[in-house]
Protein backbone atom coordinates (compact mmCIF):
# COMPACT_ATOMS: atom_id res chain seq x y z
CA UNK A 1 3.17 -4.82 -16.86
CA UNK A 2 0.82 -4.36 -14.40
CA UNK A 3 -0.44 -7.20 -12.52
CA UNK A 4 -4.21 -7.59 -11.19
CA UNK A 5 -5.65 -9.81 -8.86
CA UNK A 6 -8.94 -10.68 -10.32
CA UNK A 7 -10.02 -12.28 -6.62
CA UNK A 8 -9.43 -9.62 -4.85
CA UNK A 9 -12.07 -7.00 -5.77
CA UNK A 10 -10.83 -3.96 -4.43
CA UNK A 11 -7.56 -4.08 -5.37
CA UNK A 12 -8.93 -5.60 -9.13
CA UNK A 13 -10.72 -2.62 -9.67
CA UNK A 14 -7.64 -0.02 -8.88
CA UNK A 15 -5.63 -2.10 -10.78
CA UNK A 16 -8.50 -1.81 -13.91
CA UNK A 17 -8.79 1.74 -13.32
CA UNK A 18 -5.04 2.58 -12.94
CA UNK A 19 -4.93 0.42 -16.58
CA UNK A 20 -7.74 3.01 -18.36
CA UNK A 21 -5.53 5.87 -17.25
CA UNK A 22 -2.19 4.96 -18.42
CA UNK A 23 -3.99 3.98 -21.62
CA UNK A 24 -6.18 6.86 -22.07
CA UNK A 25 -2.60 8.52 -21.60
CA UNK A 26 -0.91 6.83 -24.38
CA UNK A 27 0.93 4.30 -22.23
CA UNK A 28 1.23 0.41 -23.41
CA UNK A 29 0.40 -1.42 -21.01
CA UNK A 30 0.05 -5.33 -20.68
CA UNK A 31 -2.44 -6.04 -17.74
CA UNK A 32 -2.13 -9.77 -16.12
CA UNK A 33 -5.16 -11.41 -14.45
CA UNK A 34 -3.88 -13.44 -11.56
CA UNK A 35 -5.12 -14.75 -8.17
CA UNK A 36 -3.58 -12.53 -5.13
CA UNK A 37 -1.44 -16.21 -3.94
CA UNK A 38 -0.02 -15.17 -7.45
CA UNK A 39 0.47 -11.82 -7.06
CA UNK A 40 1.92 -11.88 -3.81
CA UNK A 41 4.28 -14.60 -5.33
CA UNK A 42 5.41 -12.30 -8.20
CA UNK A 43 6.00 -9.30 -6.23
CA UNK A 44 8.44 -10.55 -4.44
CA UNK A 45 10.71 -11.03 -7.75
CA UNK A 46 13.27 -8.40 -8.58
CA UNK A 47 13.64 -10.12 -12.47
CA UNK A 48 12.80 -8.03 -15.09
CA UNK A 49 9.12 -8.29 -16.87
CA UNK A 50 10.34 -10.48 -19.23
CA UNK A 51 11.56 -13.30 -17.06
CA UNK A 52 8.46 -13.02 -14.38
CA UNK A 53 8.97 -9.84 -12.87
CA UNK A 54 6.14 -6.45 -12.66
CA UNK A 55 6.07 -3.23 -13.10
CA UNK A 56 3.02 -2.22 -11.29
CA UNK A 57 1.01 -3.83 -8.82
CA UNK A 58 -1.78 -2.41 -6.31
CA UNK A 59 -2.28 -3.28 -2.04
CA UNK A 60 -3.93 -1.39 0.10
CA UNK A 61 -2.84 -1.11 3.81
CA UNK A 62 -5.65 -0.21 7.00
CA UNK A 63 -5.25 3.50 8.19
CA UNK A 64 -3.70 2.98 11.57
CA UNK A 65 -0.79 1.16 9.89
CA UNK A 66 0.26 4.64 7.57
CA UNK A 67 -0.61 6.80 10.61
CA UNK A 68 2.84 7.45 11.28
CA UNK A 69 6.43 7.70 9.22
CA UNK A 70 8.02 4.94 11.52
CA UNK A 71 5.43 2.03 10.56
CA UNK A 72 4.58 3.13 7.10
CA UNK A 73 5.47 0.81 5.24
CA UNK A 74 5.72 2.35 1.65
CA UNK A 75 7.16 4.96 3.08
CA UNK A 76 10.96 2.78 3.80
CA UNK A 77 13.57 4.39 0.87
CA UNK A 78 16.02 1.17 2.23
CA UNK A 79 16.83 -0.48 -1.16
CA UNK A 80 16.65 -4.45 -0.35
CA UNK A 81 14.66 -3.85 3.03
CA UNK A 82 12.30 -1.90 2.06
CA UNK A 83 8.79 -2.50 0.37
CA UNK A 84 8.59 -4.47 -3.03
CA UNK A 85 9.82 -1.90 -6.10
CA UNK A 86 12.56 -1.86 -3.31
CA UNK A 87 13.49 1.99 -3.49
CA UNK A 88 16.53 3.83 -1.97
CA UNK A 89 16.38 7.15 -0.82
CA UNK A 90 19.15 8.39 2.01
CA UNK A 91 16.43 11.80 2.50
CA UNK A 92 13.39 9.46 3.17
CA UNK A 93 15.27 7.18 5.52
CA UNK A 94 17.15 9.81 7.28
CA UNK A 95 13.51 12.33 7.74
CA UNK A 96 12.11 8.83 8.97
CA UNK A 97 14.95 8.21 11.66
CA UNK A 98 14.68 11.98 12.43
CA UNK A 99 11.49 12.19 12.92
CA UNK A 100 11.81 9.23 15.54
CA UNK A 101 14.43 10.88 17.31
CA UNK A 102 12.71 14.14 17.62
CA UNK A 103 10.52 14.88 21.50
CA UNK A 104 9.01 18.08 19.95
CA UNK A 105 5.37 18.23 18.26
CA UNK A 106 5.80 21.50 16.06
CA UNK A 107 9.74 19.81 14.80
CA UNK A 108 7.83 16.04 14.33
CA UNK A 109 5.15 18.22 11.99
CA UNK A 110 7.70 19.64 10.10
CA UNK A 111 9.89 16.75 9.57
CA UNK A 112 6.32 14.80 8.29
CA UNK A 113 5.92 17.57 5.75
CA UNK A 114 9.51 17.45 4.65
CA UNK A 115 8.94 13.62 4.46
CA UNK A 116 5.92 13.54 2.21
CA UNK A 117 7.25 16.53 0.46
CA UNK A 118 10.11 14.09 -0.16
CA UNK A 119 7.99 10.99 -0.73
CA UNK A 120 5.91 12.67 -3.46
CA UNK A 121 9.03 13.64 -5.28
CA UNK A 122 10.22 10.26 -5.19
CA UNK A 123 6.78 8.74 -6.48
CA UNK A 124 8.21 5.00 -4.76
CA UNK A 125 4.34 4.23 -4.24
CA UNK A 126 1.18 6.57 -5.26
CA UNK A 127 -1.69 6.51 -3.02
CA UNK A 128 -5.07 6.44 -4.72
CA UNK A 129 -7.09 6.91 -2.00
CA UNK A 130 -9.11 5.63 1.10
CA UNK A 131 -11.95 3.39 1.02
CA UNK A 132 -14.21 2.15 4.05
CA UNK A 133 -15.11 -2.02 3.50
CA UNK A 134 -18.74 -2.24 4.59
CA UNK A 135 -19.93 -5.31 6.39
CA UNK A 136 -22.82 -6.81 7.67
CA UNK A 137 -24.03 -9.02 10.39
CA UNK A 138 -26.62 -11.08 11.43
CA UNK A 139 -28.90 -9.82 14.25
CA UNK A 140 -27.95 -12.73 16.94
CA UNK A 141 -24.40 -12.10 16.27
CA UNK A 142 -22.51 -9.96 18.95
CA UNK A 143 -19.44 -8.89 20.04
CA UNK A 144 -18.06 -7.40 16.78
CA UNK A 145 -15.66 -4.59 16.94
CA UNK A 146 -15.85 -1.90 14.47
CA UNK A 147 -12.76 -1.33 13.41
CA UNK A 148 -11.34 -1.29 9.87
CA UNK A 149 -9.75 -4.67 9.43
CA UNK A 150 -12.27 -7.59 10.50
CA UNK A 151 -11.11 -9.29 13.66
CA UNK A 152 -13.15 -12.67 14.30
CA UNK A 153 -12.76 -12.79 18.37
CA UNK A 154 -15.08 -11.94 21.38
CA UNK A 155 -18.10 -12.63 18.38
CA UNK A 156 -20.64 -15.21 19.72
CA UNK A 157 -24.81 -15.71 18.42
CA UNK A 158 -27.00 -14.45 21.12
């Protein structure tokens, strides 16, 4: 079961395009339109399909925040801790506390590559891709930062 937020419309449309590929491949797949309140709700659940629970849902997360192994968050392998599918891995975890622990740039690269060497074996999460959310503003308003999540301070109309 894959579940799609149809009010969210870039996570709607991976979640319509992930559901043409799986059934292009021969998969069965149920798709559920939800709000993301909804989603976010049903994620959380560790019951099986059946009784309310998912088998594939979609988020997206702003660059700086998968810039590194310690605050990636779909990278954590911690069973209950870790990001909703909730998967355990003792190589993830322990290349992630490594990789912390390490003051040397060439051993940090290598531990990374181990790490998503590691993390694409595992398949916990699969990333699709990167997008950039255009915006647009009116002429008289100032102050807006560009950055990649929309921050609504130091704005003001000329």
């Amino acid at each position: 079961m894959l579940v799609a937020p149809g009010d969210y419309p870039q996570i709607n449309a991976l979640s319509l395009v992930t559901a043409d590929v799986l059934r292009r491949l021969g998969m069965n797949l149920e798709v559920v339109s939800t709000d993301w309140g909804t989603l976010v709700q049903r994620r959380a659940s560790k019951e099986p399909v059946e009784k309310g629970g998912w088998s594939i849902i979609h988020t997206t997360a702003s660059g700086q925040s998968l810039s590194l192994p310690v605050c990636h968050l779909f990278l954590r392998a911690n069973g209950p801790q870790a990001w909703f599918g909730w998967p355990e891995d003792a190589e993830i975890e322990r290349l992630r506390g490594a990789w912390t622990e390490t003051g040397d740039a060439a051993e940090s690269r290598r531990i990374a590559e181990a790490l998503n060497k590691r993390a694409m074996e595992l398949m916990a999460y699969v990333p699709l891709g990167f997008y950039w959310q255009p915006s647009a503003w009116r002429r008289n308003v100032t102050g807006v930062f560009k950055s990649p999540v929309t921050a609504f301070w130091n704005m003001a109309k000329a």
